[in-house]
Every structure is written in C-alpha cells, then in structure tokens.
C-alpha atoms as a PDB file:
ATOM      1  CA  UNK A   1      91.607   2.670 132.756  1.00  0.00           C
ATOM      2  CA  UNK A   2      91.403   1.778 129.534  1.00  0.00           C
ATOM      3  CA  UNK A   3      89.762   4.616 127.051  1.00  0.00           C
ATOM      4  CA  UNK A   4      87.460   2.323 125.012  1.00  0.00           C
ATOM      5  CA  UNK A   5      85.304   5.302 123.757  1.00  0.00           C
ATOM      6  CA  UNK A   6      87.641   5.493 120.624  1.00  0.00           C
ATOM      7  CA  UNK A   7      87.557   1.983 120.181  1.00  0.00           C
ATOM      8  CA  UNK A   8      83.885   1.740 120.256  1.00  0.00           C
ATOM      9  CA  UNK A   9      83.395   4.237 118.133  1.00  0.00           C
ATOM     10  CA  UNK A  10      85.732   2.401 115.523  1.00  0.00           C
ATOM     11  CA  UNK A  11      83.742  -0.404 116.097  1.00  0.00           C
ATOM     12  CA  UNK A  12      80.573   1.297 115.316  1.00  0.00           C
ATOM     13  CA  UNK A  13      81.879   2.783 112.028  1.00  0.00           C
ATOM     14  CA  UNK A  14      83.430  -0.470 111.063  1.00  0.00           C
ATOM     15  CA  UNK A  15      79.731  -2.256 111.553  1.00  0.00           C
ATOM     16  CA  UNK A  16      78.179   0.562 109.856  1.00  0.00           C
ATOM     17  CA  UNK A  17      80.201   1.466 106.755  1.00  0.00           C
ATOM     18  CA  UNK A  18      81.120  -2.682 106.350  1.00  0.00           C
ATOM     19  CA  UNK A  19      77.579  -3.217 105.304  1.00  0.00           C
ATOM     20  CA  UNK A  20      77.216  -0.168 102.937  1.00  0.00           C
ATOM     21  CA  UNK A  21      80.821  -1.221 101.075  1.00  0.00           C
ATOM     22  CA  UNK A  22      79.376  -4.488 100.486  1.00  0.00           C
ATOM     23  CA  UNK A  23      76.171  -3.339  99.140  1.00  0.00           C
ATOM     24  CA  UNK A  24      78.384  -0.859  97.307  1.00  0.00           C
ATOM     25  CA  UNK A  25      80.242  -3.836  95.730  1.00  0.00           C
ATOM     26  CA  UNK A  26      76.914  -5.517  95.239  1.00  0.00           C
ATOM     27  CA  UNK A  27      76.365  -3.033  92.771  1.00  0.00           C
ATOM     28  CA  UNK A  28      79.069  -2.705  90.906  1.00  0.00           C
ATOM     29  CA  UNK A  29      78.894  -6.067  90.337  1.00  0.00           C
ATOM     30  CA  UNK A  30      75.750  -6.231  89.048  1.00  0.00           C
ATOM     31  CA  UNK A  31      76.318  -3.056  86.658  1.00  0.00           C
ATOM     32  CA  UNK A  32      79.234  -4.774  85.114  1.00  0.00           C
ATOM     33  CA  UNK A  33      77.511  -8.122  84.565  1.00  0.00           C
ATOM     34  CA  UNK A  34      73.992  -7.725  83.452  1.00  0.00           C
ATOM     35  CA  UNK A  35      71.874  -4.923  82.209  1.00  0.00           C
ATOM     36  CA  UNK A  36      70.418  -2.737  85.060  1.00  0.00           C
ATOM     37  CA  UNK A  37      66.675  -2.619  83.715  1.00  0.00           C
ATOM     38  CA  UNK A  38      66.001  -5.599  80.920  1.00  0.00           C
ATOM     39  CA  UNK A  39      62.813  -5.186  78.936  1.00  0.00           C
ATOM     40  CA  UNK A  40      60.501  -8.092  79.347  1.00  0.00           C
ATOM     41  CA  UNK A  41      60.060 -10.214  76.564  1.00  0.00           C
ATOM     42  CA  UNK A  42      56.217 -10.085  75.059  1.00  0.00           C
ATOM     43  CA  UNK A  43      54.812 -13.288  74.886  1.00  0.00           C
ATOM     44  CA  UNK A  44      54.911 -12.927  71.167  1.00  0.00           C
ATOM     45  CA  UNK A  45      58.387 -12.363  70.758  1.00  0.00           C
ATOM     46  CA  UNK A  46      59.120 -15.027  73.205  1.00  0.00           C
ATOM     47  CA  UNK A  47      57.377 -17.562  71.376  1.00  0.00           C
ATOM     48  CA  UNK A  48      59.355 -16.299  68.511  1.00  0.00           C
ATOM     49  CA  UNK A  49      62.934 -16.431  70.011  1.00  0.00           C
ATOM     50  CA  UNK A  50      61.998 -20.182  71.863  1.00  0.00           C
ATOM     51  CA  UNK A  51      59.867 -21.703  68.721  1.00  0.00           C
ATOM     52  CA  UNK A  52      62.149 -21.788  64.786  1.00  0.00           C
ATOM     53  CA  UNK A  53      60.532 -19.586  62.111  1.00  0.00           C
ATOM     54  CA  UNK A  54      58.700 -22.163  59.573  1.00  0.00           C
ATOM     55  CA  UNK A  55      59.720 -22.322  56.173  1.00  0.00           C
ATOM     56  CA  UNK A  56      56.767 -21.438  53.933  1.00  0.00           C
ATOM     57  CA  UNK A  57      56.088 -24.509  51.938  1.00  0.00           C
ATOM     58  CA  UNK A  58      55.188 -23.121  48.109  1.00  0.00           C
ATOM     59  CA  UNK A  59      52.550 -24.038  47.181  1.00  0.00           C
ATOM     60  CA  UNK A  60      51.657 -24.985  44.140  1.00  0.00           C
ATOM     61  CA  UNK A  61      48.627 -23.500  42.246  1.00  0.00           C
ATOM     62  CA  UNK A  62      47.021 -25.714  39.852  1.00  0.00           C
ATOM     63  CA  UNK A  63      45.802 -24.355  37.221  1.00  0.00           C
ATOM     64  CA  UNK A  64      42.456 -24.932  36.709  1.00  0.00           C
ATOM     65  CA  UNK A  65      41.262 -24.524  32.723  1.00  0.00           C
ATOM     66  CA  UNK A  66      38.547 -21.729  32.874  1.00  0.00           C
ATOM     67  CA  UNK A  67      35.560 -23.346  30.721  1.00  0.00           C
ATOM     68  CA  UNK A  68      35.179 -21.123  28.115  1.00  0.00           C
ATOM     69  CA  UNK A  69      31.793 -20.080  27.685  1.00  0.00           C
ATOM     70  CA  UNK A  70      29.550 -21.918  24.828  1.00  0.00           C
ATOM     71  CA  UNK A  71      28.024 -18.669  23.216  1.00  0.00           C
ATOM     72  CA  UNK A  72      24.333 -19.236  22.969  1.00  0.00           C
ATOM     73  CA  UNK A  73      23.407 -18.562  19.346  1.00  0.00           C
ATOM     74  CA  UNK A  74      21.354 -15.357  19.291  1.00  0.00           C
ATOM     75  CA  UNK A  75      17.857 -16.029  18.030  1.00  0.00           C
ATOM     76  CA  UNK A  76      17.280 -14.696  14.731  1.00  0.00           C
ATOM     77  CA  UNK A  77      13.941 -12.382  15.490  1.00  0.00           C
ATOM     78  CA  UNK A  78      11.278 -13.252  12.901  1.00  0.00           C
ATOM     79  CA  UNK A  79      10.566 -10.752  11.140  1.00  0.00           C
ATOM     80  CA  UNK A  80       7.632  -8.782  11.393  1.00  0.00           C
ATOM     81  CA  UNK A  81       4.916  -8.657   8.782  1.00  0.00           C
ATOM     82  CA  UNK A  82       4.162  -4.607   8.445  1.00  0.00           C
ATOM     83  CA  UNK A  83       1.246  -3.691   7.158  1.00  0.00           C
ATOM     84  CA  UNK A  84       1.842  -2.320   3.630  1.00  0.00           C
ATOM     85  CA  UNK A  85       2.335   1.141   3.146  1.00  0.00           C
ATOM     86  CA  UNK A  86      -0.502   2.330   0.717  1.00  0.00           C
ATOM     87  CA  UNK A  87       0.633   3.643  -2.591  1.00  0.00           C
ATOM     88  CA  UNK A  88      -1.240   6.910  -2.877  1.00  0.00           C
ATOM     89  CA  UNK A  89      -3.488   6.959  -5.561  1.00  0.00           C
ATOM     90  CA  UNK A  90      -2.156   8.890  -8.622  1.00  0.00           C
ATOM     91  CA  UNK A  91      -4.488  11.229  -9.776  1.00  0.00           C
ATOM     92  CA  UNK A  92      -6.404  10.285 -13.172  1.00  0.00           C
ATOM     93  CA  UNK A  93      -6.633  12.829 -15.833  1.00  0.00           C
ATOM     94  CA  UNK A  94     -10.090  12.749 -16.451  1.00  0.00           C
ATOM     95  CA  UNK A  95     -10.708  10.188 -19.731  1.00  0.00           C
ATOM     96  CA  UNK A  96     -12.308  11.757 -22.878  1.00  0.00           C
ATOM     97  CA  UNK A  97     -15.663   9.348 -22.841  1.00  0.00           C
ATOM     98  CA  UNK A  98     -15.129   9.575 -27.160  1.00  0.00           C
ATOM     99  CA  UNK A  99     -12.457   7.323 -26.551  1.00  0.00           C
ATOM    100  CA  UNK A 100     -14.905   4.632 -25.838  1.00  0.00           C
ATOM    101  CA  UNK A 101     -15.312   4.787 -29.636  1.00  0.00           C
ATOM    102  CA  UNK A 102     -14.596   2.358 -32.700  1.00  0.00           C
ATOM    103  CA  UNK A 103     -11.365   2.805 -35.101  1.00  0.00           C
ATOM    104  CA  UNK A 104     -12.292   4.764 -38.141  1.00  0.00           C
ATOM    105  CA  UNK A 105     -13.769   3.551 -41.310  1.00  0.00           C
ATOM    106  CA  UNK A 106     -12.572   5.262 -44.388  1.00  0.00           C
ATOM    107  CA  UNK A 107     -14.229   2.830 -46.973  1.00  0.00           C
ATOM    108  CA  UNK A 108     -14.844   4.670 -50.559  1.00  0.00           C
ATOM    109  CA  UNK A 109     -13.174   7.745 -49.196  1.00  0.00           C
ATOM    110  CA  UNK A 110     -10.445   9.164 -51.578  1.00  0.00           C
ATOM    111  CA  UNK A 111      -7.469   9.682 -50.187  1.00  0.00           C
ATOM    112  CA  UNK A 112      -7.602  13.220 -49.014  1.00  0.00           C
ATOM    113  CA  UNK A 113     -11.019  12.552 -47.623  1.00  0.00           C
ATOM    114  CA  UNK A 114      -9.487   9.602 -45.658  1.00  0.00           C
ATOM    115  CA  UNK A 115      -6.502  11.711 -44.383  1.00  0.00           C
ATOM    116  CA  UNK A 116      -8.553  13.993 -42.748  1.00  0.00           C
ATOM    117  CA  UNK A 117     -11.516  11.672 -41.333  1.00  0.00           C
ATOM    118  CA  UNK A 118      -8.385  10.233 -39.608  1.00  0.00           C
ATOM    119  CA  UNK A 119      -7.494  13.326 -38.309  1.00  0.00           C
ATOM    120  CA  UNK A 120     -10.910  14.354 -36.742  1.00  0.00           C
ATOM    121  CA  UNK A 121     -11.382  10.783 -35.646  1.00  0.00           C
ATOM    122  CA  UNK A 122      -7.846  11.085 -33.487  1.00  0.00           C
ATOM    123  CA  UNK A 123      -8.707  14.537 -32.234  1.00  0.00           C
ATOM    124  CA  UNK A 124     -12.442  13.983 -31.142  1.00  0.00           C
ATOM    125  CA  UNK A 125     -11.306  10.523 -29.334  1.00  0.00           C
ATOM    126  CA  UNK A 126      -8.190  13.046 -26.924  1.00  0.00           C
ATOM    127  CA  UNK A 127     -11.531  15.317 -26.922  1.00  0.00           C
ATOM    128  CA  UNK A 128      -8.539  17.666 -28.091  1.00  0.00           C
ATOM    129  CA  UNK A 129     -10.652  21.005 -28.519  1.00  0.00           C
ATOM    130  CA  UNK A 130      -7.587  22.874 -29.990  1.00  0.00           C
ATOM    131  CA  UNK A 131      -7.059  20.693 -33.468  1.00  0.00           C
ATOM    132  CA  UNK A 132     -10.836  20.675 -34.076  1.00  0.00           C
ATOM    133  CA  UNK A 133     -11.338  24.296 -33.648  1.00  0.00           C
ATOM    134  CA  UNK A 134      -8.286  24.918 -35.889  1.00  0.00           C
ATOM    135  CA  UNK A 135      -9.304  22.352 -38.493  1.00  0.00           C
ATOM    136  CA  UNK A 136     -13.172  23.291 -38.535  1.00  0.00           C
ATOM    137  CA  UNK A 137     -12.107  27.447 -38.869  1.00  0.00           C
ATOM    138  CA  UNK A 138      -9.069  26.143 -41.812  1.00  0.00           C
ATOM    139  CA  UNK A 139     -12.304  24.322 -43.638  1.00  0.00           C
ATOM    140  CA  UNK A 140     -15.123  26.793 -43.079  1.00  0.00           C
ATOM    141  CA  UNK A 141     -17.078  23.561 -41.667  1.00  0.00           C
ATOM    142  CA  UNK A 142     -20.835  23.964 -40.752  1.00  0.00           C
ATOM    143  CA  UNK A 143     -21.450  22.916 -36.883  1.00  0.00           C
ATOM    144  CA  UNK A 144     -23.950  22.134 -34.929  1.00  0.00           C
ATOM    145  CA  UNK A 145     -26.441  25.239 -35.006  1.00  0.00           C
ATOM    146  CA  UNK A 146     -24.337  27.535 -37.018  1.00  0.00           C
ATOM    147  CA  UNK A 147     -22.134  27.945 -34.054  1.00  0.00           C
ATOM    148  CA  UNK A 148     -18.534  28.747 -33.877  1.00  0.00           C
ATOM    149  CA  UNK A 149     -16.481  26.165 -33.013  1.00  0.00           C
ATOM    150  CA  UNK A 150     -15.283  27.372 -29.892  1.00  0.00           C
ATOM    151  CA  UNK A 151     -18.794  27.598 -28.781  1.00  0.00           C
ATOM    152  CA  UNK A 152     -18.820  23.882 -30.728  1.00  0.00           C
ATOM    153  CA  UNK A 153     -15.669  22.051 -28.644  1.00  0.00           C
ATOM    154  CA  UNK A 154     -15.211  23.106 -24.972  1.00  0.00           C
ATOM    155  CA  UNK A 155     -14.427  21.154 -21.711  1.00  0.00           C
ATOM    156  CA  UNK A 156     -18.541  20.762 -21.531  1.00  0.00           C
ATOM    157  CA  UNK A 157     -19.486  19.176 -24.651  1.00  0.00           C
ATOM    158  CA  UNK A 158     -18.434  15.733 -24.338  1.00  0.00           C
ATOM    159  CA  UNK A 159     -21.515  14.938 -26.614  1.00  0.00           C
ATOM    160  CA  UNK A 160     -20.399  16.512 -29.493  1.00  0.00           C
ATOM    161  CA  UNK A 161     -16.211  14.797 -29.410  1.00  0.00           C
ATOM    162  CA  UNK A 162     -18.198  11.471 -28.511  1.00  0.00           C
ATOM    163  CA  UNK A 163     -20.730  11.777 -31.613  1.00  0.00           C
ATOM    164  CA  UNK A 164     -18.197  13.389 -34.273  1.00  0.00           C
ATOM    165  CA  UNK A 165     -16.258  10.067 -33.102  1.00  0.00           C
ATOM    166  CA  UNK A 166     -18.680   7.653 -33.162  1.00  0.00           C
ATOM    167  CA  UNK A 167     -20.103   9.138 -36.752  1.00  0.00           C
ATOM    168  CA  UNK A 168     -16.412   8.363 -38.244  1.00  0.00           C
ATOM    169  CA  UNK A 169     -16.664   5.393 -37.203  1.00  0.00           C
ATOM    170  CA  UNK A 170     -19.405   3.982 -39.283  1.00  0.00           C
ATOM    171  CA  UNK A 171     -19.538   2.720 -42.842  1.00  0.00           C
ATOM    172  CA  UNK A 172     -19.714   6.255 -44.998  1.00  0.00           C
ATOM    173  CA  UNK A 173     -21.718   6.166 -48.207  1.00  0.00           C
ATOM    174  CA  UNK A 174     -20.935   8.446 -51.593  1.00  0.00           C
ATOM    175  CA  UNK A 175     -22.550  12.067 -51.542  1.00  0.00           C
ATOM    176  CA  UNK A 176     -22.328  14.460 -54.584  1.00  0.00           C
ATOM    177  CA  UNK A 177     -19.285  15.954 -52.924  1.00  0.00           C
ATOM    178  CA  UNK A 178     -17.439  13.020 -50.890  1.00  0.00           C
ATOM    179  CA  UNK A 179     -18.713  11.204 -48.198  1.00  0.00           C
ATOM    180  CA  UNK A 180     -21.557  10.977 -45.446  1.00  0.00           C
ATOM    181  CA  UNK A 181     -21.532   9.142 -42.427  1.00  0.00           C
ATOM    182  CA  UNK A 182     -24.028   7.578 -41.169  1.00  0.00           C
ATOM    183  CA  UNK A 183     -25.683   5.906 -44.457  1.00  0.00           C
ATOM    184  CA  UNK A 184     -29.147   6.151 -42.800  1.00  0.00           C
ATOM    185  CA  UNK A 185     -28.940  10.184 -43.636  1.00  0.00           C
ATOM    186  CA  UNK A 186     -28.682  10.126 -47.029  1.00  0.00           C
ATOM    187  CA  UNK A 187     -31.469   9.758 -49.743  1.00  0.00           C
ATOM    188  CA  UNK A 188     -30.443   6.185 -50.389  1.00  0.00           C
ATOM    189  CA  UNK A 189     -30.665   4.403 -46.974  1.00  0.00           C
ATOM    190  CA  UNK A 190     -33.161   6.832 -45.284  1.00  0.00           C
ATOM    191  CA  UNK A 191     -35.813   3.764 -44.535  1.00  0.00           C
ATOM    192  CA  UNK A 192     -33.641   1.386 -44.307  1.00  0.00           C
ATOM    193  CA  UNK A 193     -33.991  -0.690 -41.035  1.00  0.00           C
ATOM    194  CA  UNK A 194     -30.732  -1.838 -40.911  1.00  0.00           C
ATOM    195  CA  UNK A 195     -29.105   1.584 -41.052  1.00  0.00           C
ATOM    196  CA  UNK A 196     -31.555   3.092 -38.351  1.00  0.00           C
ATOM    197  CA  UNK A 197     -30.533   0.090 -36.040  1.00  0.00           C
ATOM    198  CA  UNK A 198     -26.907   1.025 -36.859  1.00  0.00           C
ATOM    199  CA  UNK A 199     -27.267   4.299 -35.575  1.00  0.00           C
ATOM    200  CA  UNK A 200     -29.401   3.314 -32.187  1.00  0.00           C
ATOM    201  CA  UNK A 201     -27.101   0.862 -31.470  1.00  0.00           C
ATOM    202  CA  UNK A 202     -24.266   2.752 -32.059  1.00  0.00           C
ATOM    203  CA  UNK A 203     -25.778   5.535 -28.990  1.00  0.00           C
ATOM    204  CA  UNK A 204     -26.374   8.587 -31.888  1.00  0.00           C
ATOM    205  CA  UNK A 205     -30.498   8.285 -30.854  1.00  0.00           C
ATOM    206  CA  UNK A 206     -32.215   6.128 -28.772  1.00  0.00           C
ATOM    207  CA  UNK A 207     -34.994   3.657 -30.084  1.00  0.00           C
ATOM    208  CA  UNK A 208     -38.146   6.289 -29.198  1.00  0.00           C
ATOM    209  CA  UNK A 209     -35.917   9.392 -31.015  1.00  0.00           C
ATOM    210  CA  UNK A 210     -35.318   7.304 -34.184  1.00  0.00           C
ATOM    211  CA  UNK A 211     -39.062   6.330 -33.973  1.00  0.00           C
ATOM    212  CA  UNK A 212     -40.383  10.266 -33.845  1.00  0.00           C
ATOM    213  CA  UNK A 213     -37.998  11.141 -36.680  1.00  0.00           C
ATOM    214  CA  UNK A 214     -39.275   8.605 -39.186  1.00  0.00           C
ATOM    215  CA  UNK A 215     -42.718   9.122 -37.710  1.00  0.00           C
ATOM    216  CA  UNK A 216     -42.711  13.448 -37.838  1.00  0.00           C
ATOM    217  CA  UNK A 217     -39.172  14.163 -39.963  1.00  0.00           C
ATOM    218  CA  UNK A 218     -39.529  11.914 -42.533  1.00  0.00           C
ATOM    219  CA  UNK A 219     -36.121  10.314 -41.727  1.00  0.00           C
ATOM    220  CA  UNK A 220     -32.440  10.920 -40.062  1.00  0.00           C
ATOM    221  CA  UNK A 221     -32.316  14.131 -38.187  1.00  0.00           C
ATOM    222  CA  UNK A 222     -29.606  13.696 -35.895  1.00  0.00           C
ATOM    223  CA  UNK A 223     -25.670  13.944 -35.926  1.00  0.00           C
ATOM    224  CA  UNK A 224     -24.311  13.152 -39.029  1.00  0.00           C
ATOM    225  CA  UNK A 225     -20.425  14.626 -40.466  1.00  0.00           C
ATOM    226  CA  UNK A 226     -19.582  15.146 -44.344  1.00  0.00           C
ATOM    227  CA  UNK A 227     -15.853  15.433 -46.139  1.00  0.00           C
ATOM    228  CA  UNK A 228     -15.601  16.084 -49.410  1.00  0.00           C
ATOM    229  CA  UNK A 229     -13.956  14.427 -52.285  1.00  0.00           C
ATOM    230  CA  UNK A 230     -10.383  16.838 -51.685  1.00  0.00           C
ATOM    231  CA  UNK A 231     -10.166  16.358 -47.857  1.00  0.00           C
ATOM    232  CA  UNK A 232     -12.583  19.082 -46.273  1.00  0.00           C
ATOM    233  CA  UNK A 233     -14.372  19.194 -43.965  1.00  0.00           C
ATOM    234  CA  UNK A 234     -18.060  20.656 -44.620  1.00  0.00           C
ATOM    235  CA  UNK A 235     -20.079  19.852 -41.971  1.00  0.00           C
ATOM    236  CA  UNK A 236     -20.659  18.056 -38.360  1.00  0.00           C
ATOM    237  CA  UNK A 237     -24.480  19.065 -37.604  1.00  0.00           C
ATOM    238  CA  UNK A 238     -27.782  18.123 -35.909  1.00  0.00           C
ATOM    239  CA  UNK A 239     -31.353  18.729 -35.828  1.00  0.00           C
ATOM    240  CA  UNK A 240     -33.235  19.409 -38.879  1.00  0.00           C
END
C-alpha cells in the first residue's frame, strides 16, 4: 500500500502556499507599477489639471479726463458800516470872555501912548494877569479902589480884563496929560448922548446905571483908563 500521507501533505502545501506566492507577486507588481497610496485629486485642482489656465486679457483703462473743478468765485463780504469811534472831546482851556472885545483904537495917541494901549489891549484880551501886574507896578498906575494889582488881575476878575479891554477899544479924546478913554468921562463930552450910548452899548453900564449917574453923579462914574502923552500908564479906575 501506497503511503499517500506524504503526498497529501505536498498537496496541501502546494494549494496553500500557491495562493499566497501569487498574491505575493500581486504585490510586487503593483509596488513596481503604480504608487501604493495616491492622493486624491481636490476638485479644484482637478478642474485645474482637466480645464487650460486662461490668459488674462489686458485690459485697457481708459482714461477718463477728471473735470477739473470750476472754482466758485468767493463772495467779496460787504463791508460793514461800524459805527464811528467818537473822537474824545479835547479839553478847552477856558476862553478869556475880554476876548470878545474890539481891536484897539489909538486915534490922537502919540506914539508912546499908542505902544502901550496896544500892549494892555493884547494882555487884558489873554486875561494875561502876569504882564498887567508887571506893567501897572513899572507905571505906578492907579486901579480900581487903590488896590494893588494883584488884588486888581486874578483868575476871578474877568470884569476888570473885559472892561480895561473894552475901554481901549473906544475912540480916546485929549486930556492934559495924554489920553482918556471913553470920551463921555471927560469935561468935554460928559452930556453928550451919543457918548453915553457908546458906553451902554458897548456893556461898561447898563441903560438904568448911566441914568442914576447923570441923574445923582453929575456924569460918567464908571470904568474909564488914562495914558499919558510918554507911554504910561496912570490909571484904570471906577466909581466916583
């Protein structure tokens, strides 16, 4: 009898190990031929390998002229009327009210005489205190009450610069020395009409004062001024 165990058992390892050598070759195969794990395409980079990359087609930019702008003229502001700035006031030095008087009338005066009527005349019309003082204390003049003249010519006797003004102002008649102004105090023209209306209307007495010195004095009894014949000055007076 035939000993078929070997046999089989060759058989049996033949039909096992013929499969496993030919999935063995199956493998090799495939190792040498293609990749063992190939990454799948994304659908992105499968459209990109199937579809041709376009060409960009340049484009070409117009250009398109920017308007310039059209400046809008600026409107010229109208100008605005300010109110005007008020000029202050400069302060007045008070006016001497002698200069209010007439020029000075040296008819028949010699020429010294004349010289210094025109001297008083100036000095009484500034109301300038200082000249008359020095010129009434140079002549030994008589004043008003037998005052001095510092007593005569201050800041408060506007009266006196005013009348000594006025006085030199009028027509002067002769005197035994020089001159008198007014006429209407002298001998000569003491009722004269014309003469007293001289002196009212010049503003030495008012029309009721001339009236009670003809009437009670006899004649002229107020301000009256004298310069004799070599240029001084003897008197500048009122009152009786």
């Amino acid at each position: 009898m035939t000993n078929r165990g070997p046999v089989l058992s060759a058989r049996r390892v033949t039909r096992t190990v013929a499969p496993l050598l030919l999935a063995a070759l199956a493998l090799g195969a495939c190792s040498d031929d293609e990749p063992t794990a190939a990454p799948s395409p994304s659908t992105s980079e499968s459209v990109a390998s199937d579809s041709p990359i376009p060409t960009p087609t340049p484009t070409t930019e117009t250009a398109t002229a920017t308007p310039t702008p059209t400046a809008t003229p600026t409107p010229t502001p109208t100008p605005t009327t300010k109110a005007p700035t008020p000029t202050p006031t400069p302060t007045r030095t008070p006016t001497c009210a002698a200069a209010r008087a007439g020029a000075v009338n040296t008819t028949g005066m010699s020429g010294a005489a004349a010289t210094k009527a025109k001297k008083l005349h100036a000095a009484a019309r500034k109301c300038d205190a200082k000249t008359l003082i020095a010129l009434a204390r140079a002549d030994g003049t008589g004043l008003v009450g037998d005052k001095a003249a510092t007593s005569v010519f201050t800041s408060t006797s506007a009266q006196n610069y005013s009348a000594l003004a006025i006085l030199l102002s009028l027509p002067p008649t002769e005197s035994f020395d020089g001159t008198i102004q007014p006429k209407v105090f002298s001998e000569q023209f003491a009722q004269s009409d014309t003469e007293w209306e001289r002196v009212i209307d010049a503003g030495l007495v008012t029309r009721t004062q001339a009236a009670r010195m003809r009437a009670d004095d006899g004649g002229y009894t107020g301000y009256r001024v004298g310069i004799a014949e070599d240029g001084t000055w003897t008197f500048f007076t009122t009152g009786r």
